[in-house]
N, C-alpha and C. Protein backbone atom coordinates (compact mmCIF):
# COMPACT_ATOMS: atom_id res chain seq x y z
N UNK A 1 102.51 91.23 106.27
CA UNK A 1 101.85 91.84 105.16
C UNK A 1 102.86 92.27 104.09
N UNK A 2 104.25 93.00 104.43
CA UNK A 2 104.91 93.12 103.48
C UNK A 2 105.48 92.31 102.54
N UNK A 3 106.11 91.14 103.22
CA UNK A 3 106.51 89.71 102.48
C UNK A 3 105.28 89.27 101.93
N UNK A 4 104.47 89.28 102.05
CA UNK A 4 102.82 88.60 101.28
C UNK A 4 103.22 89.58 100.21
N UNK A 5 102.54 90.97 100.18
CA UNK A 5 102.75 92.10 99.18
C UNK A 5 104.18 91.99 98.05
N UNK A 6 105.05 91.72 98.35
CA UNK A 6 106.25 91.47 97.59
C UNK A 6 106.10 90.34 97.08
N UNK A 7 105.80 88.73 97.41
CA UNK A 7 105.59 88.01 97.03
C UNK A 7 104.62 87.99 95.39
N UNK A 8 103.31 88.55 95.62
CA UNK A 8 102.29 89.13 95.01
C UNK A 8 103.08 89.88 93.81
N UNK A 9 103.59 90.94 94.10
CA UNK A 9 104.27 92.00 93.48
C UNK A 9 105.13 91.81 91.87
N UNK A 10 104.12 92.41 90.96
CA UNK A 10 104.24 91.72 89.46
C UNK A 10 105.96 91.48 89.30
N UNK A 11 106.54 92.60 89.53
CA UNK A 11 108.32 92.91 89.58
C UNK A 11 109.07 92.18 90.64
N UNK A 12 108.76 92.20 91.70
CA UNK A 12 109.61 91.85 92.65
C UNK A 12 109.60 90.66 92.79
N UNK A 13 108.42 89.40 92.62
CA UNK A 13 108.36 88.66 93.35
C UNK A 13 109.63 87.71 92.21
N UNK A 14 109.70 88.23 91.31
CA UNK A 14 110.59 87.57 90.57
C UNK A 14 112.09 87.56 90.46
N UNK A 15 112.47 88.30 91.88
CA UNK A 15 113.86 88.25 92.22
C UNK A 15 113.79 87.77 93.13
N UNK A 16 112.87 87.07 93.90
CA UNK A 16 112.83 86.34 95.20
C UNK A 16 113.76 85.58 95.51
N UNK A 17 114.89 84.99 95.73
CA UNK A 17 115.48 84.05 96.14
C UNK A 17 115.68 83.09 97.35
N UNK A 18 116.00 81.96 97.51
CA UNK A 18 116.07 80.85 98.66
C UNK A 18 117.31 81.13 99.41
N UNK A 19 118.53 81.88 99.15
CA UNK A 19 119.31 82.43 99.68
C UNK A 19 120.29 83.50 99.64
N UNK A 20 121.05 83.88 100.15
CA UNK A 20 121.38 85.39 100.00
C UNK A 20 123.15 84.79 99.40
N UNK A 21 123.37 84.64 98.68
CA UNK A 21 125.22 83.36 98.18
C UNK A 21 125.43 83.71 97.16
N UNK A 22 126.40 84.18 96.98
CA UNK A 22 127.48 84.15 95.60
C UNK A 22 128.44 83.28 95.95
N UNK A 23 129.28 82.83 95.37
CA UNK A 23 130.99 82.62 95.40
C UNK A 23 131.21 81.90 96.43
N UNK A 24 130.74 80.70 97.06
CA UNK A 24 130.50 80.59 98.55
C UNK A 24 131.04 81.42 99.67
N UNK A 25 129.95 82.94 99.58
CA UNK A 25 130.01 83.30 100.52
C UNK A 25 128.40 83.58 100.92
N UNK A 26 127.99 83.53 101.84
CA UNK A 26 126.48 84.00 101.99
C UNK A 26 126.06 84.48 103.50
N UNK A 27 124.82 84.98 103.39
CA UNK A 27 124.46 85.26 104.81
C UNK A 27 123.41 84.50 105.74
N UNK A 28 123.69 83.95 106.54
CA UNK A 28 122.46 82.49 106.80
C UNK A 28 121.57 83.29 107.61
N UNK A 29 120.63 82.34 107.56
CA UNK A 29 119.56 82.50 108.21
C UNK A 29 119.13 81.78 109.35
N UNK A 30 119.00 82.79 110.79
CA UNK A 30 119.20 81.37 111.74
C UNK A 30 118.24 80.41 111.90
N UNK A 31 118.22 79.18 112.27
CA UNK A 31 116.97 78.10 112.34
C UNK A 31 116.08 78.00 113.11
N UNK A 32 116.08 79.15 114.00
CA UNK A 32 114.74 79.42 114.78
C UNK A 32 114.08 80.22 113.92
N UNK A 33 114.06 80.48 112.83
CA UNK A 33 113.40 81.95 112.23
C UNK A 33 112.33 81.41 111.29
N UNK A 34 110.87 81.37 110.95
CA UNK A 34 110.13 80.48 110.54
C UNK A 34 110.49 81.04 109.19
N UNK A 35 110.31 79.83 108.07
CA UNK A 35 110.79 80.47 106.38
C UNK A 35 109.83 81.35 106.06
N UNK A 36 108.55 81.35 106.73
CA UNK A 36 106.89 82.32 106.09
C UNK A 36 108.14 83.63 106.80
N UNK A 37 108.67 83.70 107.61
CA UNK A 37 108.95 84.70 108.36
C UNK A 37 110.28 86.03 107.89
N UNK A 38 110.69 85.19 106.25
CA UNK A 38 111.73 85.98 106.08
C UNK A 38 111.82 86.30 104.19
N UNK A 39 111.98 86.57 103.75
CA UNK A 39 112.31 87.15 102.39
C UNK A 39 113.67 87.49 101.61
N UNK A 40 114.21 87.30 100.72
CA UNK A 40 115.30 87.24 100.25
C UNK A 40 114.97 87.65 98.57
N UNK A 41 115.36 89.00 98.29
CA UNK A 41 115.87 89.67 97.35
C UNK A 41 116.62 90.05 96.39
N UNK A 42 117.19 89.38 95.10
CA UNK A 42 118.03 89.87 94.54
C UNK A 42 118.12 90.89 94.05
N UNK A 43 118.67 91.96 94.15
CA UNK A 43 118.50 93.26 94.25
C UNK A 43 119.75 93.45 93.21
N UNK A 44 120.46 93.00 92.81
CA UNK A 44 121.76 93.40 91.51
C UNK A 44 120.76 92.48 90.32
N UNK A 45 119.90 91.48 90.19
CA UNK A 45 119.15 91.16 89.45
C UNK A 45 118.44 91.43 88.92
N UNK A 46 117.61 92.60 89.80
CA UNK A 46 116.76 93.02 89.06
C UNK A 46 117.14 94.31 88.17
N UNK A 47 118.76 94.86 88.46
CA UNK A 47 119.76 96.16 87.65
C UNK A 47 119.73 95.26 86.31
N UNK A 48 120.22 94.21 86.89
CA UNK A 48 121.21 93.39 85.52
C UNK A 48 119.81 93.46 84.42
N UNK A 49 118.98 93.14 84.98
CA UNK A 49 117.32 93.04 84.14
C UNK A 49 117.45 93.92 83.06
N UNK A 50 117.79 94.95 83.70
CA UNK A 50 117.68 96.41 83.03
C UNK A 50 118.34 96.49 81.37
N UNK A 51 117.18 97.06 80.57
CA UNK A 51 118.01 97.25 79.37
C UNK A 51 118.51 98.74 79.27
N UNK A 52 119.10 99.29 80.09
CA UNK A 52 119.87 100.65 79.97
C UNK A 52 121.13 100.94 79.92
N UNK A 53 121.91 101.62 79.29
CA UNK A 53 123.29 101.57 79.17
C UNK A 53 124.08 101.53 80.21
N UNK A 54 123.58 102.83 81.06
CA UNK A 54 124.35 102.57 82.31
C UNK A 54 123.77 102.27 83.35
N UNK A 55 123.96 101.11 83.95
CA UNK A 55 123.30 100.31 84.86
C UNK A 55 123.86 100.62 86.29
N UNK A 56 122.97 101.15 87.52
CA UNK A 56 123.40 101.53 88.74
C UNK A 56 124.59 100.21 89.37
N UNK A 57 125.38 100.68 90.28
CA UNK A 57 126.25 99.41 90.40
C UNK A 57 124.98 99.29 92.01
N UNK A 58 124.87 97.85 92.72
CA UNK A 58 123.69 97.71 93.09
C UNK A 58 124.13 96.39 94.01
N UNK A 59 123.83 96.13 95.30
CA UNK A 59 124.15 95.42 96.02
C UNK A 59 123.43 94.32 95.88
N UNK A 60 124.27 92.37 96.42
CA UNK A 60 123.52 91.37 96.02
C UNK A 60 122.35 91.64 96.28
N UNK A 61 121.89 91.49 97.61
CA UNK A 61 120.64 90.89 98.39
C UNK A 61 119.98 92.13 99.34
N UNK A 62 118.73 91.74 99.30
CA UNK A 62 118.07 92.58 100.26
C UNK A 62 117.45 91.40 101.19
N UNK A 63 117.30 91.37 102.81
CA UNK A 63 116.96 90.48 103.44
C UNK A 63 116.00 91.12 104.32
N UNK A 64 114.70 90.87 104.28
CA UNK A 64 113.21 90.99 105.11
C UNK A 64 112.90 90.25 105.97
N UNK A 65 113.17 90.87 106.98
CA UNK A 65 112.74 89.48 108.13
C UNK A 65 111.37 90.34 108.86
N UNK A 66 110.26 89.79 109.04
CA UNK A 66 109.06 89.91 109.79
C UNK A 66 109.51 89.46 111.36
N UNK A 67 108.93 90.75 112.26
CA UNK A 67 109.22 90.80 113.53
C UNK A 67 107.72 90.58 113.85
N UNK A 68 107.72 90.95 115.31
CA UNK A 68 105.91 91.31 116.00
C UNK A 68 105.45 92.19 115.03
N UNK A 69 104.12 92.42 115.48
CA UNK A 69 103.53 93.92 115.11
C UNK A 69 103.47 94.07 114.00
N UNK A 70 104.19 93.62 112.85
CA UNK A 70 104.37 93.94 111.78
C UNK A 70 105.32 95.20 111.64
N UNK A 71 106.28 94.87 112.42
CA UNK A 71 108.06 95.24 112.29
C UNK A 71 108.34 94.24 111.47
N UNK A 72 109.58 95.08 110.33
CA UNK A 72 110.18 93.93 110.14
C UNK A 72 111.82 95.03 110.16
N UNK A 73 112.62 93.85 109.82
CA UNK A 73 114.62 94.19 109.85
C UNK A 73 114.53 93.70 108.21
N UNK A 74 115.62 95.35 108.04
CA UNK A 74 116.02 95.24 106.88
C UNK A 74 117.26 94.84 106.77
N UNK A 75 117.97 94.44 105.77
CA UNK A 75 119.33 94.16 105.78
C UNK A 75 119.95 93.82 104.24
N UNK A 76 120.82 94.85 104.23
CA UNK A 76 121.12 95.01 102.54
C UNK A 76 122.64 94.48 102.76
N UNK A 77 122.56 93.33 101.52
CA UNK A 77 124.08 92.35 101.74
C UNK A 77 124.54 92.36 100.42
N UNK A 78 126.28 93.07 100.66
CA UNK A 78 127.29 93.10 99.31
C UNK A 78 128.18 91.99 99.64
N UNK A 79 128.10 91.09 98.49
CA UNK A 79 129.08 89.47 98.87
C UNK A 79 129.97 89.60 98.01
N UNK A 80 131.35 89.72 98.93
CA UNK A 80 132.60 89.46 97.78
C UNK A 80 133.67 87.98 97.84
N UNK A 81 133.84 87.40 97.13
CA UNK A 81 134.66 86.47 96.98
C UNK A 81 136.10 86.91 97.16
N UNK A 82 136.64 87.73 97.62
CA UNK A 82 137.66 88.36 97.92
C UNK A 82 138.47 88.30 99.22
N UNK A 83 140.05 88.32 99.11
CA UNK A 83 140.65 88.14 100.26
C UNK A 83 141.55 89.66 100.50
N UNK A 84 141.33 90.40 99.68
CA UNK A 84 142.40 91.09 99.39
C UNK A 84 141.54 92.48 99.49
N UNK A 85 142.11 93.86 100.74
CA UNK A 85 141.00 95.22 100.30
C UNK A 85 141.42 95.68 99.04
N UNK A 86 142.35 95.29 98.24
CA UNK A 86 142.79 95.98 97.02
C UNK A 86 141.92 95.86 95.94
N UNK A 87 141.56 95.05 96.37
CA UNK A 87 140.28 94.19 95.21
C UNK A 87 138.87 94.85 95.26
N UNK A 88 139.21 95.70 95.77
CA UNK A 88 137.31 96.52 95.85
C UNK A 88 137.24 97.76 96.00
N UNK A 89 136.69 98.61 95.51
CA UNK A 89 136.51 100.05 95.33
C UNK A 89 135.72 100.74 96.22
N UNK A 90 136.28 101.54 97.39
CA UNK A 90 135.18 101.79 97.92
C UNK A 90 133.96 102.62 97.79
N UNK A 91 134.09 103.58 96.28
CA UNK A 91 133.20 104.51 96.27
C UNK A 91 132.22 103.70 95.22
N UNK A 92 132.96 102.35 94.74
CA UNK A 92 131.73 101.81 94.26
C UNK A 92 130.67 100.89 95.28
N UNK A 93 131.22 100.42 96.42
CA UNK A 93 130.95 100.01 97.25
C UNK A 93 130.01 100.72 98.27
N UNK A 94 130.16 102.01 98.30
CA UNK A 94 129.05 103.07 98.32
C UNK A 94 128.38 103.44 97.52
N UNK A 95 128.22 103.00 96.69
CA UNK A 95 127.04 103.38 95.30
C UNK A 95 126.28 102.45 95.25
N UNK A 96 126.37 101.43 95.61
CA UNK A 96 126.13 99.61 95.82
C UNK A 96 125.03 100.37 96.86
N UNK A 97 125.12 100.76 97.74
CA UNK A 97 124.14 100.65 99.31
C UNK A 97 123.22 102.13 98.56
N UNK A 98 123.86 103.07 98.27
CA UNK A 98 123.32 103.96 97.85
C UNK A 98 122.07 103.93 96.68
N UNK A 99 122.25 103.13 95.90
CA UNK A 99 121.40 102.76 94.68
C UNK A 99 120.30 101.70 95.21
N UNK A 100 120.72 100.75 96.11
CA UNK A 100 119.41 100.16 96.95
C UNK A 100 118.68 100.89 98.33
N UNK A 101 119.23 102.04 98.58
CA UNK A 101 118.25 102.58 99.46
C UNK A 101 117.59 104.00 98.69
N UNK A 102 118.66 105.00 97.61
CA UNK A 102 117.81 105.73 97.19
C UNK A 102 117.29 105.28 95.98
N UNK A 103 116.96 104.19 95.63
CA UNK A 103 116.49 104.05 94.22
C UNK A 103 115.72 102.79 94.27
N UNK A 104 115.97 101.49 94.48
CA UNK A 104 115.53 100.54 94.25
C UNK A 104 114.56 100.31 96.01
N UNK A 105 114.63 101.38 96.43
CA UNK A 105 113.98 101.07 97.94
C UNK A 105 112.70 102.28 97.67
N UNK A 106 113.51 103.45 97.67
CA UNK A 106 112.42 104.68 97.63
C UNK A 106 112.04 105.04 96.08
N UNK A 107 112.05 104.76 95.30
CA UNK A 107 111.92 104.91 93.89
C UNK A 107 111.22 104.12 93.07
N UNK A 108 112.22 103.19 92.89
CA UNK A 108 111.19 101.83 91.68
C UNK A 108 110.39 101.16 92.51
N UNK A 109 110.47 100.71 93.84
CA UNK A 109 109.45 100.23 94.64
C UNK A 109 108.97 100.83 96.12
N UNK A 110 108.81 102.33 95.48
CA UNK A 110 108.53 103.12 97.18
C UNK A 110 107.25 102.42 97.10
N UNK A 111 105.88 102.36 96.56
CA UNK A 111 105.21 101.74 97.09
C UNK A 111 104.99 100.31 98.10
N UNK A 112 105.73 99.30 97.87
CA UNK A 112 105.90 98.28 98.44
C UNK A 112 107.01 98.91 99.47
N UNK A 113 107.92 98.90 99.36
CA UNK A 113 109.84 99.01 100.31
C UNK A 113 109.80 100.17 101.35
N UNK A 114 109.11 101.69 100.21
CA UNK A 114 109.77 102.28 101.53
C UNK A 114 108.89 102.55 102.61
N UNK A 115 108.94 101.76 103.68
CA UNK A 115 108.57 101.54 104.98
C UNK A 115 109.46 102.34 106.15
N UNK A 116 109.19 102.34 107.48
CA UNK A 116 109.43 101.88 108.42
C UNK A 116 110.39 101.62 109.05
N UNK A 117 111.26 100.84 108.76
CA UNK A 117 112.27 99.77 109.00
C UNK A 117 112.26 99.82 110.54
N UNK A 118 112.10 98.72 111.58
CA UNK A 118 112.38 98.45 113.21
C UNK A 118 113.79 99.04 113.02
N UNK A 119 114.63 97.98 112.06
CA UNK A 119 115.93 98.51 111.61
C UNK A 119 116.81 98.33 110.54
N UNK A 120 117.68 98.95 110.53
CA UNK A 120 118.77 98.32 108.89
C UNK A 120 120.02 98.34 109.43
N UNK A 121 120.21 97.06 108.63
CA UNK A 121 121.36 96.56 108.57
C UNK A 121 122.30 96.92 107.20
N UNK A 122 123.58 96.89 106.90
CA UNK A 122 124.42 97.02 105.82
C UNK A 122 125.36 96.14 106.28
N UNK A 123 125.68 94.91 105.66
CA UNK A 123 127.03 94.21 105.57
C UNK A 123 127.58 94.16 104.45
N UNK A 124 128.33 94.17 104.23
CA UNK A 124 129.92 93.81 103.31
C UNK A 124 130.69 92.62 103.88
N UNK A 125 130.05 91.59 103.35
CA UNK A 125 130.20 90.30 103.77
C UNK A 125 131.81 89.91 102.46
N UNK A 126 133.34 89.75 102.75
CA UNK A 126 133.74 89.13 101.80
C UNK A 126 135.05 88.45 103.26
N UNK A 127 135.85 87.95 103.18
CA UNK A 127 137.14 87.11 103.33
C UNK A 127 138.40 88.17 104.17
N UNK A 128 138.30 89.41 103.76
CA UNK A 128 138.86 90.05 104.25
C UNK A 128 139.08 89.99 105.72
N UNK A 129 140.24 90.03 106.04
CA UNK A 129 140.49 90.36 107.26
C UNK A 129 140.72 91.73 107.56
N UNK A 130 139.86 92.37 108.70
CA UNK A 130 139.38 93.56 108.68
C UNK A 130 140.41 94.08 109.60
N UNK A 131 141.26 93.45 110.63
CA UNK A 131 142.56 93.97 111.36
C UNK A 131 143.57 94.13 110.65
N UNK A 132 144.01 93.37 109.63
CA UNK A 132 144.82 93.55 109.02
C UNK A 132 145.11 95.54 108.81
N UNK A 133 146.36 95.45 109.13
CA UNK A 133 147.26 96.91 108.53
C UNK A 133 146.71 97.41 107.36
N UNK A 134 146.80 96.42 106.29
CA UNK A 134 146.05 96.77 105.13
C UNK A 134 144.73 97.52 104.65
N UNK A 135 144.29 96.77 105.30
CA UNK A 135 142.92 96.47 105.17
C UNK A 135 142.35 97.74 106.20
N UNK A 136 142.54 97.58 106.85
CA UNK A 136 141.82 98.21 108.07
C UNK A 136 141.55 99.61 107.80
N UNK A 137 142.69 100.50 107.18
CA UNK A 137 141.96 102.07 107.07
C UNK A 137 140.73 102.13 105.75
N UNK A 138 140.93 101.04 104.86
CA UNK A 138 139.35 101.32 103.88
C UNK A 138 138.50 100.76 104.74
N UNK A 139 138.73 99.83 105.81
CA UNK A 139 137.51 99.42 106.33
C UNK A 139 136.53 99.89 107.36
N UNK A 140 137.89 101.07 107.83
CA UNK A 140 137.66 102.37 108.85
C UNK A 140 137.10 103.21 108.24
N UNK A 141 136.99 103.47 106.50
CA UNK A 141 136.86 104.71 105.60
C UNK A 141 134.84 104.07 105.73
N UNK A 142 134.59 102.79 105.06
CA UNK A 142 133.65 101.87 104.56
C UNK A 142 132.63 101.94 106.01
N UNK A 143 133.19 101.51 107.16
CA UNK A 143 132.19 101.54 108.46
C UNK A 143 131.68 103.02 108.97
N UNK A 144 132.87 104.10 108.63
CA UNK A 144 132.67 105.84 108.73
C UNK A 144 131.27 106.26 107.92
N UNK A 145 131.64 105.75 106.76
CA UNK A 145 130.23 106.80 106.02
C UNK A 145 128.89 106.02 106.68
N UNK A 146 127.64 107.71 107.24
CA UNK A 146 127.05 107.43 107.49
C UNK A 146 125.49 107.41 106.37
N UNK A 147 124.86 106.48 106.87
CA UNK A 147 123.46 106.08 105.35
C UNK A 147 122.32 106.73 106.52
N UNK A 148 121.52 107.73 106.27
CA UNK A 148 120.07 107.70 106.56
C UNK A 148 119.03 107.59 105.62
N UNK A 149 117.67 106.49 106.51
CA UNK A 149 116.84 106.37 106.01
C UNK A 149 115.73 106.43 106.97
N UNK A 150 114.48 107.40 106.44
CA UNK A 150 113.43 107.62 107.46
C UNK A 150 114.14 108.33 109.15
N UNK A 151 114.78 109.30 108.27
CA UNK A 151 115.62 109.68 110.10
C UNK A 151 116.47 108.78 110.49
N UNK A 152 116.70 107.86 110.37
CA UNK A 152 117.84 106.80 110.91
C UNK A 152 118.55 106.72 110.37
N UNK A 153 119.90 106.71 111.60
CA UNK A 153 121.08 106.74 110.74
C UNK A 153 121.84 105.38 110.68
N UNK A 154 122.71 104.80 109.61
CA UNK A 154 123.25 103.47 109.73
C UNK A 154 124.75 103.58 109.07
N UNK A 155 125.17 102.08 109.35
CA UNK A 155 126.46 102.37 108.65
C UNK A 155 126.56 100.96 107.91
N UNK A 156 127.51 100.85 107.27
CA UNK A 156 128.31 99.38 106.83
C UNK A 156 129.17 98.96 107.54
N UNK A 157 128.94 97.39 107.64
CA UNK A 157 128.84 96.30 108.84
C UNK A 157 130.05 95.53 107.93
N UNK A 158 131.77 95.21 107.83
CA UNK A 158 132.36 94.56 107.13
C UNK A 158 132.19 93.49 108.68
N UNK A 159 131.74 92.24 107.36
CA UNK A 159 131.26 90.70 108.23
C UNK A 159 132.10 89.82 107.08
N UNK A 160 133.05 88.70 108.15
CA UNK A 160 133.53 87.27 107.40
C UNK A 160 132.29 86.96 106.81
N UNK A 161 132.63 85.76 105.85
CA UNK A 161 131.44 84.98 105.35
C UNK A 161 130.82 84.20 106.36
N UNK A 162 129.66 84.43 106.22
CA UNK A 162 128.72 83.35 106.58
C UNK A 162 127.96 84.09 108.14
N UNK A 163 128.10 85.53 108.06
CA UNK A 163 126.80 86.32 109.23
C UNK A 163 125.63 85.74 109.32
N UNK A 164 125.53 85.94 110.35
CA UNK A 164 123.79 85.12 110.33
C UNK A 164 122.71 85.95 110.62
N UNK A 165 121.68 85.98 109.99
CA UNK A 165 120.10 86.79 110.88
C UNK A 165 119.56 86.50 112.07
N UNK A 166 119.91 86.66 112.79
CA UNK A 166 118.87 86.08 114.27
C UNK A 166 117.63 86.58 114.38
N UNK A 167 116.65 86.07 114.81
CA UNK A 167 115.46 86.29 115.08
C UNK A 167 115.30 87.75 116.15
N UNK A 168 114.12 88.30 115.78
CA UNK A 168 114.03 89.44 116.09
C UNK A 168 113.91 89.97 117.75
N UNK A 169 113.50 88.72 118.35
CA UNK A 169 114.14 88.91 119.74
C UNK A 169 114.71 89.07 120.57
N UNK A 170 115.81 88.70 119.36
CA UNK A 170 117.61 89.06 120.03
C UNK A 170 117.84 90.23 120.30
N UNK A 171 118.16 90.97 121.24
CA UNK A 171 118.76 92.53 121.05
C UNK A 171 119.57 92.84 120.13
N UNK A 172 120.63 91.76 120.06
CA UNK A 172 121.55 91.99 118.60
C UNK A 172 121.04 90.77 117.45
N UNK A 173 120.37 91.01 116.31
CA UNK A 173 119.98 90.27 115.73
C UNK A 173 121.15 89.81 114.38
N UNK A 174 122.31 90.10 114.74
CA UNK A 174 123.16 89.44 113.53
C UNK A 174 124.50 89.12 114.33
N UNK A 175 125.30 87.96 113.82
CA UNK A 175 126.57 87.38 114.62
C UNK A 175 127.61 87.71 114.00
């Protein structure tokens, strides 16, 4: 019902997208998962839309996958073309997750979005190598902060390119 409703949805259905990719990096979708069964969001598209001066900074993709019951998994995806942690800010990188769960989730579309969630996901999908010396204490700083929504608490997931959604049967539904 929700993916029908969004589909429908005068605003939203017009950021719909066929996949979640920038820069070739993206988040797949696995091939057991029926296409009626999943939804894909551009969620920095519909900011960029915006004719306001200052525009929230706002993560690529939002990903809806329909479970049983009418559960579904949420999963909000920031794609960087990047090899380097120097190359990314982390408090904008928290404003990114922050602006799609308190604003573009509970706000411009609490009627449709804010649901439920079975569960949420947050990745920070870019190239980085997350052991690296370098790298590793922003990525220790980035996985630390905690996000609640509806009582649940979550964090950010730094994933190589190309994570996948698994179907909702999986106990762990992302690789």
């Amino acid at each position: 019902m929700l993916i029908e409703q969004i589909k429908e949805h005068d605003i939203l259905s017009k950021y719909i997208i066929p996949r979640c990719e920038e820069n070739n990096i993206c988040v797949e979708i696995d091939q057991e998962i029926d296409s009626e069964d999943v939804l894909i969001i551009k969620v920095d598209a519909y900011y960029n839309s915006l004719r306001i001066a200052r525009r929230p900074p706002s993560p690529d993709c939002m990903i809806i996958l329909k479970c049983q019951n009418e559960e579904y998994l949420l999963t909000i995806a920031e794609l960087k073309a990047i090899d380097s942690d120097s190359r990314f800010d982390l408090n904008n990188m928290f404003a990114k997750f922050d602006t799609c769960i308190n604003d573009f989730i509970t706000v411009q579309f609490a009627d449709v979005l804010d649901i439920d969630y079975k569960k949420i996901n947050l990745f920070f999908v870019s190239r980085i190598e997350i052991y690296k010396r370098d790298a590793a204490l922003k990525m220790k700083v980035l996985q630390n902060r905690p996000y609640t929504f509806h009582g649940k608490r979550f964090y950010i997931q730094p994933k190589m390119p190309t994570p996948a959604i698994k179907p909702c049967k999986t106990e762990h539904q992302l690789s």
